[in-house]
Protein backbone atom coordinates (compact mmCIF):
# COMPACT_ATOMS: atom_id res chain seq x y z
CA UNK A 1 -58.54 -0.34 -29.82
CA UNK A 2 -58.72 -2.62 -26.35
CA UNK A 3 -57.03 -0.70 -23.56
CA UNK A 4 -54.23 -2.74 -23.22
CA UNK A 5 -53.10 -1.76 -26.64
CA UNK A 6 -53.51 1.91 -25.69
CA UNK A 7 -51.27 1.46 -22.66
CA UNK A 8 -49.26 -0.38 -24.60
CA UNK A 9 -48.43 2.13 -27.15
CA UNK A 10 -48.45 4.89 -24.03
CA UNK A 11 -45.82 2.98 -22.77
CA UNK A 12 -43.66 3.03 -26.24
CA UNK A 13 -44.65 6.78 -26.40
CA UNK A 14 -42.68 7.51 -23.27
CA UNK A 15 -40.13 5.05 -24.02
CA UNK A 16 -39.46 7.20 -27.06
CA UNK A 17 -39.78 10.37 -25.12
CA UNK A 18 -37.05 9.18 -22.53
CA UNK A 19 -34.75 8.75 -25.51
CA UNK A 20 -34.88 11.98 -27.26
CA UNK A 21 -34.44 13.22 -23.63
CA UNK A 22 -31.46 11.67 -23.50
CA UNK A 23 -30.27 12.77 -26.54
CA UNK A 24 -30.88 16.30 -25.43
CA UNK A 25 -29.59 16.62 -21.79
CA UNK A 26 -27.17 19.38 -21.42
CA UNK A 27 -23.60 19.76 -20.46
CA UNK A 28 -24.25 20.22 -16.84
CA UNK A 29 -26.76 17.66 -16.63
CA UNK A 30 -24.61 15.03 -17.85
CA UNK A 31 -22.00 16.07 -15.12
CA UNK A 32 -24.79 15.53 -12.57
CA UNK A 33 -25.57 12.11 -14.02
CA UNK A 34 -21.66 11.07 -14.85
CA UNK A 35 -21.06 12.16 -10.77
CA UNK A 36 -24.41 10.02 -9.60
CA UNK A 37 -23.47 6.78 -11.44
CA UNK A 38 -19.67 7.18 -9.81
CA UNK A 39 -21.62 7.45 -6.90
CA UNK A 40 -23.31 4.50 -7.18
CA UNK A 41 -19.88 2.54 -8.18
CA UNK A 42 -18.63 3.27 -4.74
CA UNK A 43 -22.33 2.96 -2.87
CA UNK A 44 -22.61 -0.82 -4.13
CA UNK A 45 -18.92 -1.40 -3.68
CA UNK A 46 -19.79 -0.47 0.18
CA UNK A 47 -22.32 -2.44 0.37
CA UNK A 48 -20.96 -5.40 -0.87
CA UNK A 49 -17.91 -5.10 1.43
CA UNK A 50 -20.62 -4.85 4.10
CA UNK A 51 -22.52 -7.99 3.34
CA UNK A 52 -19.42 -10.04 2.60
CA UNK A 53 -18.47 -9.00 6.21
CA UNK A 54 -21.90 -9.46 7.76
CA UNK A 55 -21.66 -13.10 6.04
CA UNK A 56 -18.33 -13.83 7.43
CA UNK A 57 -18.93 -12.55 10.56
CA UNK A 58 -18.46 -15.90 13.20
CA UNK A 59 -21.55 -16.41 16.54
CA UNK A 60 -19.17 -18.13 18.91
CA UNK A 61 -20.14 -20.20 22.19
CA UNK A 62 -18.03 -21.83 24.03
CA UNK A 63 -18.12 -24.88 26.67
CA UNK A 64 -16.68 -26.38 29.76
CA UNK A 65 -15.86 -30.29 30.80
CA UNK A 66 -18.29 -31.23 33.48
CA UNK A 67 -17.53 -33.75 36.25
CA UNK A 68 -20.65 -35.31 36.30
CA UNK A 69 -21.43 -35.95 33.04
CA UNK A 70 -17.45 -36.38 31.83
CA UNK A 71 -18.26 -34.52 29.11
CA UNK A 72 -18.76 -30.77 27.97
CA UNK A 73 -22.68 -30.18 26.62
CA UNK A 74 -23.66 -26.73 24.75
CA UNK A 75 -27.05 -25.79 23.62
CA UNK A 76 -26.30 -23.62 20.60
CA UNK A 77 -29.71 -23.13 20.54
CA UNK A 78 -31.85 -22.32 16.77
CA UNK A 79 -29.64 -21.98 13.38
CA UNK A 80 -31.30 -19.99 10.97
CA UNK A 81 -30.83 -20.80 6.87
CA UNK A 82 -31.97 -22.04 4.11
CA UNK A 83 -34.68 -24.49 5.12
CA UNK A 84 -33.62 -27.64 2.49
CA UNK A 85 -33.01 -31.14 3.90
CA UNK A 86 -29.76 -33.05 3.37
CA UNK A 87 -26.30 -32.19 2.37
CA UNK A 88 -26.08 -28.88 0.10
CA UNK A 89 -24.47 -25.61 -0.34
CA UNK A 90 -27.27 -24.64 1.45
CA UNK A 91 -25.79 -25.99 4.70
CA UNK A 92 -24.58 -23.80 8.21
CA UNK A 93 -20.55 -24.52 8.45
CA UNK A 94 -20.26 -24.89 12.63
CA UNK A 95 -16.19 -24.75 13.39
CA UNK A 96 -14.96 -26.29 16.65
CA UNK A 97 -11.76 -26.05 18.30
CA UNK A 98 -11.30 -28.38 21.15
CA UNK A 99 -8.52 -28.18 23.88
CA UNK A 100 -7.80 -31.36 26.01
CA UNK A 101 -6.11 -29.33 29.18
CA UNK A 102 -6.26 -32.39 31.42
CA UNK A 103 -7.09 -35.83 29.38
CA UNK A 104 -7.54 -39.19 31.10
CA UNK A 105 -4.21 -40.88 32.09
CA UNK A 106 -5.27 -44.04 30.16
CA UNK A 107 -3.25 -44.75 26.59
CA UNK A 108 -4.81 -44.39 23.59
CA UNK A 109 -7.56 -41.61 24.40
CA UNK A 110 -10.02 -40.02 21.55
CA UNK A 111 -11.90 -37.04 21.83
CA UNK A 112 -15.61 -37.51 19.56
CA UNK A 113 -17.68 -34.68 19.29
CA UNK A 114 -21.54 -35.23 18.42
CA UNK A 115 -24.07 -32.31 16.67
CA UNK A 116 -27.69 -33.51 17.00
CA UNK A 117 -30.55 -31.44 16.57
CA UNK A 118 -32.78 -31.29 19.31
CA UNK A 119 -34.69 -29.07 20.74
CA UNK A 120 -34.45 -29.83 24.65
CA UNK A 121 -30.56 -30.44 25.43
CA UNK A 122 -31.12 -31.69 28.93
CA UNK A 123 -33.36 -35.12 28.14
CA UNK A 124 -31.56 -38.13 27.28
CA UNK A 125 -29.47 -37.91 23.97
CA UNK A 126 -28.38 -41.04 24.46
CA UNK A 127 -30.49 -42.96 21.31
CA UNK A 128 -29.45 -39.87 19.00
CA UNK A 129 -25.23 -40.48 19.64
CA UNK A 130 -25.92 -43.84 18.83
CA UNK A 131 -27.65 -43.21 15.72
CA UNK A 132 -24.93 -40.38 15.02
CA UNK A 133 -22.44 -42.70 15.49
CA UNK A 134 -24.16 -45.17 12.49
CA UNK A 135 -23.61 -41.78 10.42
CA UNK A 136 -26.70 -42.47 8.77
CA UNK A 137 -28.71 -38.77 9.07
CA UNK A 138 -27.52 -35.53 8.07
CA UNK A 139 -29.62 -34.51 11.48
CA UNK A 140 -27.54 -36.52 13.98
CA UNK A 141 -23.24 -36.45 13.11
CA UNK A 142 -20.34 -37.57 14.95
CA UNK A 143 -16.86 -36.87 14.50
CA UNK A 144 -13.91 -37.94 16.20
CA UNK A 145 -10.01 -37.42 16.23
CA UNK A 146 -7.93 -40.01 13.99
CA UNK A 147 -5.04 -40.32 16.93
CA UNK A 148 -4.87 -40.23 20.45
CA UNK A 149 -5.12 -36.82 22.18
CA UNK A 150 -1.89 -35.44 23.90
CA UNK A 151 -2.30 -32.92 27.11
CA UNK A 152 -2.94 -29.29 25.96
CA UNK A 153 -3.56 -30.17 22.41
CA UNK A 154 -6.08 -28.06 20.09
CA UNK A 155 -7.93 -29.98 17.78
CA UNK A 156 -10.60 -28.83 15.13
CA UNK A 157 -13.86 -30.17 13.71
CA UNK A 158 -15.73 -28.93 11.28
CA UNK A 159 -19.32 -29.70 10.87
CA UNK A 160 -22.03 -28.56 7.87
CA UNK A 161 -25.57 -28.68 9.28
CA UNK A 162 -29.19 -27.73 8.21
CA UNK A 163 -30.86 -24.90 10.10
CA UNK A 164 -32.85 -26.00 13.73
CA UNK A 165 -31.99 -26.36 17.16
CA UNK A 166 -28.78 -28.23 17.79
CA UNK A 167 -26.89 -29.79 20.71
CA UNK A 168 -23.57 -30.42 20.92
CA UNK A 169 -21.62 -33.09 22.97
CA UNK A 170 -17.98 -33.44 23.68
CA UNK A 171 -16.33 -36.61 25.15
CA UNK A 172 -13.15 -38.31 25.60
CA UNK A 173 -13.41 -42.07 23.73
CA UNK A 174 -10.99 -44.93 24.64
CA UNK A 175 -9.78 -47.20 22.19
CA UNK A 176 -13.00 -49.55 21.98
CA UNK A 177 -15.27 -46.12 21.02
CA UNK A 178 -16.85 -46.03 24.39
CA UNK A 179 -16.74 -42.87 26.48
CA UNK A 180 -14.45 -42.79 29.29
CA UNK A 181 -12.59 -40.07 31.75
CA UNK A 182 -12.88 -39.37 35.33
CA UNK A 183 -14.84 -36.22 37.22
CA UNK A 184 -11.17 -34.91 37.54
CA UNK A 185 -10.46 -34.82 33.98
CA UNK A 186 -11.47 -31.66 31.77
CA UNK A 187 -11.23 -29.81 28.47
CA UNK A 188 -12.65 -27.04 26.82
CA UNK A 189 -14.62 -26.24 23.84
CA UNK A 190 -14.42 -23.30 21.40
CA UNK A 191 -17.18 -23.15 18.76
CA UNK A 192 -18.31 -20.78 15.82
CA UNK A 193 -21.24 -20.48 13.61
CA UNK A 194 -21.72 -19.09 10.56
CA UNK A 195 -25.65 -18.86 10.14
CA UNK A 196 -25.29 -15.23 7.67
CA UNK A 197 -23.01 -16.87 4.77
CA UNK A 198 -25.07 -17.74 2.40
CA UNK A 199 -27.87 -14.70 2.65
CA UNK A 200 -24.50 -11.89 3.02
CA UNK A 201 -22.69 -13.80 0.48
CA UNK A 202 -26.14 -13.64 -2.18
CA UNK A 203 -26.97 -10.13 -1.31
CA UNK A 204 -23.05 -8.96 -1.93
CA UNK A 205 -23.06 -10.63 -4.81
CA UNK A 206 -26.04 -8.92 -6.05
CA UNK A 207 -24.27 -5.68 -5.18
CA UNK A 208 -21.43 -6.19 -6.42
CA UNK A 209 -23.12 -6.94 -10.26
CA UNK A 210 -24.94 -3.64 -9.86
CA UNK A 211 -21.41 -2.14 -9.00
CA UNK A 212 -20.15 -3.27 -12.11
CA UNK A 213 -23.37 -2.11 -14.34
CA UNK A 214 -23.27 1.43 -12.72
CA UNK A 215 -19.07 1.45 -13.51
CA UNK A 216 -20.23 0.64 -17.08
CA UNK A 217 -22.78 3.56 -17.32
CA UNK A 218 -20.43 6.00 -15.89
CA UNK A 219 -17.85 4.63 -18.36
CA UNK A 220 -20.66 5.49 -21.37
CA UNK A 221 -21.54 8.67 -19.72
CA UNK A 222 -17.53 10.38 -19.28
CA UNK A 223 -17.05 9.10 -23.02
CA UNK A 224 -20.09 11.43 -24.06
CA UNK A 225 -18.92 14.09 -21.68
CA UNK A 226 -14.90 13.82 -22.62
CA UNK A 227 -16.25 13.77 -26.82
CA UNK A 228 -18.37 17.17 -26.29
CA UNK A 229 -15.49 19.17 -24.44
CA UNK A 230 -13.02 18.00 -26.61
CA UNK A 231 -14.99 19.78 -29.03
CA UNK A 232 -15.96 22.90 -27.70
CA UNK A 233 -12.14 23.36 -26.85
CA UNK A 234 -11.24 22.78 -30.93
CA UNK A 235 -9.55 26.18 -32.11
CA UNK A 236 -11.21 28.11 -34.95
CA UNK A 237 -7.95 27.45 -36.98
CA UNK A 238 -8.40 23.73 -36.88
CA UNK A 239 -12.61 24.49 -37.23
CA UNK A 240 -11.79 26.10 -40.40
CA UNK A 241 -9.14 23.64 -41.96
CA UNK A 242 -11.96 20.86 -41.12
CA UNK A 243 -14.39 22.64 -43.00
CA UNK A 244 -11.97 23.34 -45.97
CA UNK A 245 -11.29 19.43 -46.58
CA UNK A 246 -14.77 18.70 -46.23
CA UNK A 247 -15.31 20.64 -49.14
CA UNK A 248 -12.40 19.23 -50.75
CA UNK A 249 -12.97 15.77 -50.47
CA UNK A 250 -16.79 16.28 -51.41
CA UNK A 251 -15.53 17.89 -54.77
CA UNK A 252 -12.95 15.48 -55.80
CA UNK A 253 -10.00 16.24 -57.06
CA UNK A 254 -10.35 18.61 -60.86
CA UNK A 255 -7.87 16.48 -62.56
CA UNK A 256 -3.80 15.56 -62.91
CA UNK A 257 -1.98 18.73 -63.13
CA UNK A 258 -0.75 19.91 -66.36
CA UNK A 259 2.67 18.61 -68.13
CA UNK A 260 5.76 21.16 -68.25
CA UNK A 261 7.50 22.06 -71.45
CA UNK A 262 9.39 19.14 -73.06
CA UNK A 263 12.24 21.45 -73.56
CA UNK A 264 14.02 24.94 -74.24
CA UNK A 265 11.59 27.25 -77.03
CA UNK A 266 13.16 26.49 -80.47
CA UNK A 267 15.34 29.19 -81.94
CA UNK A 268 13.55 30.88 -84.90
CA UNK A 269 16.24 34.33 -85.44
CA UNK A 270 19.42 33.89 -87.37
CA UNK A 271 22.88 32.89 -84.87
CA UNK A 272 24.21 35.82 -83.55
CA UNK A 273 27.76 36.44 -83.65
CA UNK A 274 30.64 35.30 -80.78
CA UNK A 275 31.33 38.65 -79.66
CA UNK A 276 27.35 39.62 -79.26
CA UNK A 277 26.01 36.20 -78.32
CA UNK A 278 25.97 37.48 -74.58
CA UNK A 279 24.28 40.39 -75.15
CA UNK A 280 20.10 39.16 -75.30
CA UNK A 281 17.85 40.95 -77.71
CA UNK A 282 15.40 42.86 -75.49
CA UNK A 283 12.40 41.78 -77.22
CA UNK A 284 9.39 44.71 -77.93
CA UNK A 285 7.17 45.70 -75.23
CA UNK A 286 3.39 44.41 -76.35
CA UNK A 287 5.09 41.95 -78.61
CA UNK A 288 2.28 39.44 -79.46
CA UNK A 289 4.80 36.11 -79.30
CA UNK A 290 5.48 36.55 -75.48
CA UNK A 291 2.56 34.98 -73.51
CA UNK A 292 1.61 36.12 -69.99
CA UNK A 293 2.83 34.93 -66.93
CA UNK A 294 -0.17 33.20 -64.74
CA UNK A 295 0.18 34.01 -61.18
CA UNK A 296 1.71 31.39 -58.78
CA UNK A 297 -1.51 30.92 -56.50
CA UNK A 298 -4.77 33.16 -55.44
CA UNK A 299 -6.33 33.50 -52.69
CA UNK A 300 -9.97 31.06 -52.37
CA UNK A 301 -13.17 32.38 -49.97
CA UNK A 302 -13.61 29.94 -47.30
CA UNK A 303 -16.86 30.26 -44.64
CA UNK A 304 -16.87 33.19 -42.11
CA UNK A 305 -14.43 35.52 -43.92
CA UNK A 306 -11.50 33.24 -43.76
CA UNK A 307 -9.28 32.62 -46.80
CA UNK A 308 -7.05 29.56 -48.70
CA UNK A 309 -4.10 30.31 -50.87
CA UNK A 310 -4.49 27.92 -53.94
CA UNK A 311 -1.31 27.13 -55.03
CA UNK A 312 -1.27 27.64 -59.11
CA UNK A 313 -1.02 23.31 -59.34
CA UNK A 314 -4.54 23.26 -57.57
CA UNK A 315 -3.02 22.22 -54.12
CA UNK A 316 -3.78 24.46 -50.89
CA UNK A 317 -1.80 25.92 -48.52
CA UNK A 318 -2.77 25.21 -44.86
CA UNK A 319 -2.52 28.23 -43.21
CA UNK A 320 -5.68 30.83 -42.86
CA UNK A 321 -5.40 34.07 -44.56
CA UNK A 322 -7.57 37.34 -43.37
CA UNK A 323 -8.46 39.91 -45.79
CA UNK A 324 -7.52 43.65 -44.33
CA UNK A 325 -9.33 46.94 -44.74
CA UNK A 326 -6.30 47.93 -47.20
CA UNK A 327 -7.19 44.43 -49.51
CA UNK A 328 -4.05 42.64 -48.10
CA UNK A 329 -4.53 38.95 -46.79
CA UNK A 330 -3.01 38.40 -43.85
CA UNK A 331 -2.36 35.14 -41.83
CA UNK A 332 -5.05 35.06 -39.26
CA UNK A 333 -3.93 34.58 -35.68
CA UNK A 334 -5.87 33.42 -32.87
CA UNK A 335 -7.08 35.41 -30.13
C-alpha cells in the first residue's frame, strides 16, 4: 500500500472517529458547543456590521475657486481598488457637491467638472480636458450641469473611476463650452470617495454567510439539546405506559372479543303458580347447572414492579397499580 493510500484511509479513520465523538458528547458539552455557535451568530453578525460600515465609510476633500486659474483644482491624490481597466462594478464611486457662491454675471453660465488621472496635478492638463471632453477614455471624464447655474446653488456629480492618481478640475463654462469667470468670481467644492466598498462590502458578505451557517448549527445543536431534556424530564408514569403499548402493539391484538348471550336462559321447570311466581327458587348450593362467575379484570406484571388491570374484554386500564406488603394493588403515585 503507497503512502498516500495510508493517509488516505488515516484520514477516513479520524473522520469516523470525529463522528462517534459526536454521537457521544455529553449533556454539558453540548451546552458548551450550543453557547459557542450562538456566539459565533452574533461574532459574524458584528463583523459584518463592521465591514459594511468600513465600506461605506466616505474620504472627503474639499476645494476652493482660485483667482488665477478661475477655477478650483484638487489633487485627490492615489485611489486604491480593484486594479481592472474600463467600466465595471469594480469601479471607485467619487461624489461631488459643488456650490456656485458667487457665479459670473454673464447669462447662461455652466459649471463642468473634469476627473483625469494624473499623477502630477500642477503640469499642464490642458490636452487631457480636451480629450475628457471627447468622452472617449474611462481615464479622462467630464461632466457638466444640464442648465445654467443660479447664485448659491448646490449641484452634484457623480463620477465611477478605476483606482490611480486623479485630479480634479472645476470651472464655470459659458454657453459655447469654453471656460469663462473673472478672478472675483468663486465657488466651492465638496468631494467624497469611496475607495473601501467593494473589499468591506466582499468581506461582510463573507461574514454574514458564515453568520447564517453558525445560526444553522446552533439551530441543529438546541434541537439535540431540547430532545434529550425533554426526556430526562418524562415522569415514570408516562415511562411505564410507553413501555406497556410497546408491548402491546408488538403482540397484536389476541382476537375480537367474545359474543354475549342471544337471550334470557330457556325455562326448563314447570310454571309456577300466580301467587308464588315472585317468590325465586333458591337453587342448591354446589348445584352442577350454575357455572362460575369469571372475574371482571386481573391485575398484569409490567417491568420494575409496576402493574396493569386487564379489563375481562382484554382492554387495559391506564392507570399504574403497586402491589403492597398486605397483596393489595394500589394506584402508584409519583414522588
Amino acid at each position: 500500500m503507497s503512502d498516500e493510500e495510508l493517509d488516505a484511509a488515516g484520514a477516513l479513520s479520524v473522520d469516523e472517529d470525529q463522528d462517534e465523538l459526536l454521537e457521544e458528547l455529553s449533556l454539558e458539552e453540548r451546552k458548551e458547543r450550543l453557547k459557542k455557535a450562538r456566539w459565533n451568530v452574533f461574532m459574524y453578525l458584528g463583523v459584518a456590521a463592521i465591514l459594511f460600515g468600513f465600506a461605506l465609510f466616505p474620504m472627503p476633500f474639499s476645494a476652493d475657486y482660485d483667482g488665477f486659474t478661475q477655477s478650483a483644482e484638487k489633487d485627490i491624490g492615489l485611489v486604491w481598488g480593484v486594479p481592472v481597466d474600463g467600466e465595471d462594478i469594480f469601479d471607485v464611486p467619487v461624489r461631488l457637491t459643488v456650490t456656485a457662491t458667487k457665479p459670473p454675471s454673464q447669462s447662461n453660465v455652466h459649471i463642468g467638472v473634469y476627473m483625469i488621472e494624473q499623477e502630477d496635478c500642477a503640469s499642464n492638463l490642458g490636452t487631457y480636458t480636451t480629450e475628457a471632453r471627447e468622452g472617449n477614455s474611462h481615464a479622462y471624464q467630464y461632466q457638466e450641469t444640464k442648465q445654467s447655474v443660479q447664485v448659491d446653488g448646490e449641484y452634484e456629480f457623480e463620477f465611477a473611476i478605476d483606482p490611480g492618481h486623479y485630479c480634479v478640475i472645476v470651472e464655470y463654462m459659458d454657453s459655447e463650452g469654453n471656460k469663462t469667470g473673472l478672478s472675483s468670481d468663486s465657488l466651492s467644492v465638496s468631494g467624497k470617495l469611496y475607495p473601501n466598498q467593494f473589499f468591506g462590502g466582499f468581506l461582510g458578505l463573507i461574514c454574514l454567510s458564515l453568520s447564517a451557517f453558525a445560526f444553522i448549527g446552533a439551530q441543529k445543536h438546541g434541537g439535540v439539546l431540547r430532545s434529550i431534556l425533554e426526556g430526562e424530564n418524562e415522569t415514570t408514569e408516562s415511562k411505564v405506559l410507553s413501555e406497556v403499548n410497546k408491548s402491546r402493539i408488538a403482540s397484536g391484538p389476541s382476537g375480537p372479543p367474545g359474543s354475549g348471550p342471544s337471550g334470557p336462559p330457556p325455562s326448563t321447570g314447570p310454571t309456577a303458580a300466580p301467587e308464588t311466581a315472585a317468590a325465586p327458587a333458591e337453587e342448591a348450593p354446589g348445584s352442577p347447572d350454575v357455572a362460575e362467575e369469571e372475574p371482571a379484570y386481573t391485575f398484569e406484571a409490567a417491568e420494575n414492579g409496576y402493574f396493569y388491570k386487564k379489563m375481562a374484554d382484554g382492554s387495559y386500564d391506564q392507570t399504574v397499580f403497586v402491589q403492597g406488603a398486605d397483596g393489595e394493588y394500589t394506584p402508584y403515585q409519583p414522588e
